[in-house]
Protein backbone atom coordinates (compact mmCIF):
# COMPACT_ATOMS: atom_id res chain seq x y z
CA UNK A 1 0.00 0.00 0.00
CA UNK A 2 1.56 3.38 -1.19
CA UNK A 3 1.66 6.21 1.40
CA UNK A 4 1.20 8.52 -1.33
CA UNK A 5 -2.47 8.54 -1.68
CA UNK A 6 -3.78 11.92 -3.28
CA UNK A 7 -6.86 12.75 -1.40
CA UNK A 8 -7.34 16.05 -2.42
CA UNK A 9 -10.20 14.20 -5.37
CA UNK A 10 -11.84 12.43 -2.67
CA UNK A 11 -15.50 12.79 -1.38
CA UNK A 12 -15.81 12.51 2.26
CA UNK A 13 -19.23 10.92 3.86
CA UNK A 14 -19.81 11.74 7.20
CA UNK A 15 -22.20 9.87 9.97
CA UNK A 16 -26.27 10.81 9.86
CA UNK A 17 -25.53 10.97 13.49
CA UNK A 18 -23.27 13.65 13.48
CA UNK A 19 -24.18 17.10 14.88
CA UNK A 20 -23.85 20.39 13.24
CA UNK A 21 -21.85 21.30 15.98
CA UNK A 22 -18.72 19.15 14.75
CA UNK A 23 -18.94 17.07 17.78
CA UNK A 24 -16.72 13.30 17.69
CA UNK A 25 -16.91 12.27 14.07
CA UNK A 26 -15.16 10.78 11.48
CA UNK A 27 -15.63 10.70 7.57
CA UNK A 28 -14.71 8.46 5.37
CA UNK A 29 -14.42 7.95 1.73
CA UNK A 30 -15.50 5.29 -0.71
CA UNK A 31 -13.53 6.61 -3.62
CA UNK A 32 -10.86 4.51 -3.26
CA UNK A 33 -12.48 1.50 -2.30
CA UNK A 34 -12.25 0.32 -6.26
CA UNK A 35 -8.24 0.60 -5.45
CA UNK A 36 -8.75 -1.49 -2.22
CA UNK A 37 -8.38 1.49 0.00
CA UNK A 38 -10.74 3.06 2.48
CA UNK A 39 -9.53 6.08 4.10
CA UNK A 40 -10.68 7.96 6.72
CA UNK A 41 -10.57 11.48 8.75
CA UNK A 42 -11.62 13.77 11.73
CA UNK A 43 -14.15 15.57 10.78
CA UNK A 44 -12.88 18.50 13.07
CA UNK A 45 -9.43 18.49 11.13
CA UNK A 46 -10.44 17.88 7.67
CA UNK A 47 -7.22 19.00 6.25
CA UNK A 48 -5.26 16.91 8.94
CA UNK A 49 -3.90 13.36 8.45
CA UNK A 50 -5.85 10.85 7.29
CA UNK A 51 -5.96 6.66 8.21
CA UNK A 52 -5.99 4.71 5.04
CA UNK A 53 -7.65 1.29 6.09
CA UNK A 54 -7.87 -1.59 3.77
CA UNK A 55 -10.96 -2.29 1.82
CA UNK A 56 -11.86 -5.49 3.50
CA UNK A 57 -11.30 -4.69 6.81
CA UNK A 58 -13.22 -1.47 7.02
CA UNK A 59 -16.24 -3.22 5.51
CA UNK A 60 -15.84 -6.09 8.29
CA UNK A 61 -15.65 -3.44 10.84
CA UNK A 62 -18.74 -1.54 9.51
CA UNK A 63 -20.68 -4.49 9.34
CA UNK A 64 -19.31 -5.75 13.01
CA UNK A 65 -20.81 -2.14 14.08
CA UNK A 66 -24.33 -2.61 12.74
CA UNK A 67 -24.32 -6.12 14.06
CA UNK A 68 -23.88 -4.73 17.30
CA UNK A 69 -20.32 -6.10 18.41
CA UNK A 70 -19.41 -2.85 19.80
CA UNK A 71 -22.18 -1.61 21.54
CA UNK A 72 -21.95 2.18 23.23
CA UNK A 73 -21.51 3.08 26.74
């Protein structure tokens, strides 16, 4: 996986949950997913650093989220 990823083209989705006060979320972005990549931001800092998170695994964590296998406190 390069660590050169140009993110400037990509389109960020952020939670429905998410305030409009900028409160504790993250975006992500699927337009890299066709080049196995899913990477993903603060929403606070969205010219900060990035985590670029394999394909597979960030659709296994997703769906381990909906399925309830980390449940909030």
């Amino acid at each position: 996986m390069s660590a050169d990823i140009d993110l400037t083209a990509a389109e960020w989705i952020k939670s429905s949950y998410s305030g409009s006060n900028g409160g504790q979320c993250v975006e992500f972005s699927r337009s890299f997913a066709p080049v196995g990549v899913v990477p993903v931001r603060d929403s606070k800092d969205p010219h900060g650093p990035a985590l670029v998170f394999p394909a597979d695994g960030w659709s296994a964590f997703v769906t381990a989220i909906r399925c309830g296998e980390f449940p909030a406190t």
